[in-house]
Protein backbone atom coordinates (compact mmCIF):
# COMPACT_ATOMS: atom_id res chain seq x y z
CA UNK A 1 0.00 0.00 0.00
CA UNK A 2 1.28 3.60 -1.63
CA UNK A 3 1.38 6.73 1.15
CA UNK A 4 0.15 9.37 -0.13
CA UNK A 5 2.23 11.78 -1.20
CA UNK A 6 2.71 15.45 1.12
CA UNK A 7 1.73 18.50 -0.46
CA UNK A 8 5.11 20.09 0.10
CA UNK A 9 3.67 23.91 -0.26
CA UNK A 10 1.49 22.72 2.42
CA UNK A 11 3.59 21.77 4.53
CA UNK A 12 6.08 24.69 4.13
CA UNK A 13 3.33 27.12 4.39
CA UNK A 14 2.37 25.55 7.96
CA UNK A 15 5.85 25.67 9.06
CA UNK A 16 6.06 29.48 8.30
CA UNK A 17 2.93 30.11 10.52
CA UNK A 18 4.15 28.20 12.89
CA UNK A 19 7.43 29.94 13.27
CA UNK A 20 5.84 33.48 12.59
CA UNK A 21 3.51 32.75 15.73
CA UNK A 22 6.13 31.47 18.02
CA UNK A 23 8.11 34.68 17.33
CA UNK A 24 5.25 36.48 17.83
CA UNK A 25 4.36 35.00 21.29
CA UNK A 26 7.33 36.28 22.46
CA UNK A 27 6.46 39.93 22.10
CA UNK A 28 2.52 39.88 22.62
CA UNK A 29 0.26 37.73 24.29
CA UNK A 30 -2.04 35.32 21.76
CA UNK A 31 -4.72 37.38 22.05
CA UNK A 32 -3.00 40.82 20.95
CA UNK A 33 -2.03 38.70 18.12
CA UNK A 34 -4.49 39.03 14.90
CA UNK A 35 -4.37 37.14 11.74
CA UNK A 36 -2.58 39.66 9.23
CA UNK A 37 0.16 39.73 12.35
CA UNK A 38 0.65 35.94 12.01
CA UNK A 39 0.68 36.11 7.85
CA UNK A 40 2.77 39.34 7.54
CA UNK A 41 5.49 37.79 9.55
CA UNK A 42 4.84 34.40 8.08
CA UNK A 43 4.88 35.97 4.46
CA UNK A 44 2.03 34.67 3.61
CA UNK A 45 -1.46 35.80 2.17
CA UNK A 46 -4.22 35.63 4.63
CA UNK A 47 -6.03 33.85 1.64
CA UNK A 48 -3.51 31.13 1.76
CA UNK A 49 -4.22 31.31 6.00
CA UNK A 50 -7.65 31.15 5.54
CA UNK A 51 -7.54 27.91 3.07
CA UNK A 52 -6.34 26.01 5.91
CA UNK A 53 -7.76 27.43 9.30
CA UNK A 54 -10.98 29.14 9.74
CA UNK A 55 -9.68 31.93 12.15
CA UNK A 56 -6.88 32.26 14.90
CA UNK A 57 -7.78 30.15 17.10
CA UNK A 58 -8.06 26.99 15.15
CA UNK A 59 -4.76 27.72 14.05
CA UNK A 60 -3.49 27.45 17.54
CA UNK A 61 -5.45 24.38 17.81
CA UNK A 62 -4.02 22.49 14.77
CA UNK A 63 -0.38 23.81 16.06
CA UNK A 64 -1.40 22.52 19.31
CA UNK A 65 -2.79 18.96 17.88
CA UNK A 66 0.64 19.20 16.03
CA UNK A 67 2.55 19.52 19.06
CA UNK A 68 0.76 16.85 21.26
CA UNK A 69 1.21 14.33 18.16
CA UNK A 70 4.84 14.83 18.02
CA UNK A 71 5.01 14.47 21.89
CA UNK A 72 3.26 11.17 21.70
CA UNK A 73 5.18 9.72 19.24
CA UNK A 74 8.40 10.70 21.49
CA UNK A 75 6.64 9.20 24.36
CA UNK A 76 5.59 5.63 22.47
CA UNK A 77 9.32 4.77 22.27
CA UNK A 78 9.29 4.40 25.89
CA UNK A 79 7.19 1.14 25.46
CA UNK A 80 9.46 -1.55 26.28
CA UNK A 81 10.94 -0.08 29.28
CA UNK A 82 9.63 -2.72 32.01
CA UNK A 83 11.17 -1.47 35.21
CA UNK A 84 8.98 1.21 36.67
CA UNK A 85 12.06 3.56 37.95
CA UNK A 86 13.71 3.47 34.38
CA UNK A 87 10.62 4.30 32.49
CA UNK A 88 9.56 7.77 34.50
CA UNK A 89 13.37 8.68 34.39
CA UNK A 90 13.24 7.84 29.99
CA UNK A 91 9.77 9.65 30.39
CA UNK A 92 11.49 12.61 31.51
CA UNK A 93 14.11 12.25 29.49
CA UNK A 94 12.19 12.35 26.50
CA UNK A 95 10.37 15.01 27.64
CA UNK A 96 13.23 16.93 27.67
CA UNK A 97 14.79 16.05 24.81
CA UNK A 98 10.94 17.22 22.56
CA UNK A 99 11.18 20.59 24.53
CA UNK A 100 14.64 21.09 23.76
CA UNK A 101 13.95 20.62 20.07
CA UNK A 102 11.13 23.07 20.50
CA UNK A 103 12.47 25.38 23.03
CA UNK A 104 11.25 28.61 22.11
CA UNK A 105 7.37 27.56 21.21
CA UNK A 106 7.30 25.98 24.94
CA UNK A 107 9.08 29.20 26.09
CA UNK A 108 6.40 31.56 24.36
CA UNK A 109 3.79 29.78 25.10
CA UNK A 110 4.15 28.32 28.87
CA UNK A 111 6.87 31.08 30.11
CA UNK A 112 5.76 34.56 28.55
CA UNK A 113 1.94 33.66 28.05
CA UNK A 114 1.51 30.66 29.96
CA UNK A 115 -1.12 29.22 28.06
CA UNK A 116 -3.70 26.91 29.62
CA UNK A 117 -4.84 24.97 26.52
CA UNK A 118 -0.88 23.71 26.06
CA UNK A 119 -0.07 23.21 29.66
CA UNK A 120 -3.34 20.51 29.20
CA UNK A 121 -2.48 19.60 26.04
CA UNK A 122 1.05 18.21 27.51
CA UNK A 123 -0.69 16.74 30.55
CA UNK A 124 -2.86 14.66 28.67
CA UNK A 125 -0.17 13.30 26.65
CA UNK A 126 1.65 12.38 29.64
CA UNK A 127 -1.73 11.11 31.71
CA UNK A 128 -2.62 8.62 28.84
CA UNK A 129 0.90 6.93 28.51
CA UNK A 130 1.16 6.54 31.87
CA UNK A 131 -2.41 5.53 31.78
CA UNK A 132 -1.33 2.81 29.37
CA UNK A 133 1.85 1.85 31.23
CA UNK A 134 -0.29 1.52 34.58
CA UNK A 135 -3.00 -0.77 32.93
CA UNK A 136 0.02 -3.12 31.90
CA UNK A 137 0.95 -3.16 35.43
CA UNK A 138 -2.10 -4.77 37.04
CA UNK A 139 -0.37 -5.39 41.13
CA UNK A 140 -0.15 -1.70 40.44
CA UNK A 141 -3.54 -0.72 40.35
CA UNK A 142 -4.48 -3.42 43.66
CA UNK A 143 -2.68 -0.74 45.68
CA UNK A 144 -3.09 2.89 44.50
CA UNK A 145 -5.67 4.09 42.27
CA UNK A 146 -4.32 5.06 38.61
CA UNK A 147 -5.57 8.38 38.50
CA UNK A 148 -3.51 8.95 41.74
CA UNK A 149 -0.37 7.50 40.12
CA UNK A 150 -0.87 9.18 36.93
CA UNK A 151 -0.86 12.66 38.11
CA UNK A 152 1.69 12.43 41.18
CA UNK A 153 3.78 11.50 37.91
CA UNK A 154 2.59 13.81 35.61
CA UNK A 155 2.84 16.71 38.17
CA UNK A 156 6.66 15.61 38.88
CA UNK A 157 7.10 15.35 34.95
CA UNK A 158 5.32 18.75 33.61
CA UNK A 159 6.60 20.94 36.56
CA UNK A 160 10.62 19.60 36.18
CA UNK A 161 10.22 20.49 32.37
CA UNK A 162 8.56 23.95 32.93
CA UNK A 163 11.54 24.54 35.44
CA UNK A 164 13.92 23.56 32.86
CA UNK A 165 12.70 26.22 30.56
CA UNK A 166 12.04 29.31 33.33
CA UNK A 167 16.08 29.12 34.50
CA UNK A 168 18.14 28.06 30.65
CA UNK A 169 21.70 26.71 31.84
CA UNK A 170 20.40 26.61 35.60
CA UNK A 171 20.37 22.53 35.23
CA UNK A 172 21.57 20.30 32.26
CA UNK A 173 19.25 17.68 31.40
CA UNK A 174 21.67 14.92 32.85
CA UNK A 175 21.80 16.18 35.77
CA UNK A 176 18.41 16.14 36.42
CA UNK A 177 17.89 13.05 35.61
CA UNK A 178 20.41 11.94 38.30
CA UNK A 179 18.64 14.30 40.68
CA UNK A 180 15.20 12.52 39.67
CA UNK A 181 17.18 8.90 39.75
CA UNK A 182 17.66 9.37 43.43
CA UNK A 183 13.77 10.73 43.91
CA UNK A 184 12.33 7.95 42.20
CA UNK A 185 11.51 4.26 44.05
CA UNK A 186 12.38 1.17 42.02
CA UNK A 187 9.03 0.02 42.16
CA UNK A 188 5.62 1.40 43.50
């Protein structure tokens, strides 16, 4: 079976927005933002904008969808990780590793406009594959509720990555994960 093929002026065009609106977060908040902002810095016609997203806002939500997409695909290599210490510490640092790579749209948008819809975008990335990894571990779920587990983890996971981001240099990633070795039990 044939993929189909990617429109590459698609795809281009979409990368342009993208990059125009992360520059633009860091100098206004989304909502100062308007449309001919986004496609003037973008260099593209708001007819071309328009063809693909119906206003602002479900631009943001496609980059969003974008964004959680490429997170999960990060996080799904974490699969066959079986002991329950090694797979939070390759959670985070995978985590880590799709912020770096996307730095200043995670800057922009948790640090200088700390957007909502992202900050539960990420957590429900990070609740469903733990999710997944706690229904796999069924003695698991005899003694703690999921739920519980999932978000002591996700808290620990979201907050060391926004932390990472607020102080640049302050930690490097292998450090913290030697830091988070030691907090972390072998088992629950």
């Amino acid at each position: 079976m044939r993929k189909e093929k990617k429109d590459l002026r698609i795809v281009r065009t979409k990368k342009y927005l993208y990059e125009a609106l992360i520059s633009l977060l860091n100098e206004k908040t989304f909502e100062e933002i308007k449309v001919s902002d986004i496609c003037e810095a973008a260099l593209v016609n708001r007819s071309t904008f328009y063809s693909h997203y119906s206003d602002k806002y479900d631009f943001l939500d496609a980059f969003i969808k974008d964004i959680k997409n490429s997170l999960k695909e990060e996080l799904e290599k974490n699969r066959n990780i079986t002991n329950t210490k090694e797979y939070y510490l390759e959670m985070l640092r995978l985590f880590f590793q799709h912020v770096g790579m996307r730095e200043s749209f995670y800057s922009s948008i948790l640090i200088h406009n700390k957007n909502g819809v992202v900050t539960d975008m990420i957590f429900q990335a990070f609740y469903e594959d733990i999710q997944k990894r706690l229904e796999s571990e069924k003695k698991t779920l005899q003694k703690i509720p999921s739920d519980i587990v999932a978000s002591f983890y996700l808290g620990a996971v979201f907050n060391m990555g926004v932390e990472w981001l607020k102080y640049p240099g302050k930690y490097r990633t292998e450090e913290l994960l030697l830091y988070l070795d030691k907090l972390l039990p072998e088992r629950l």
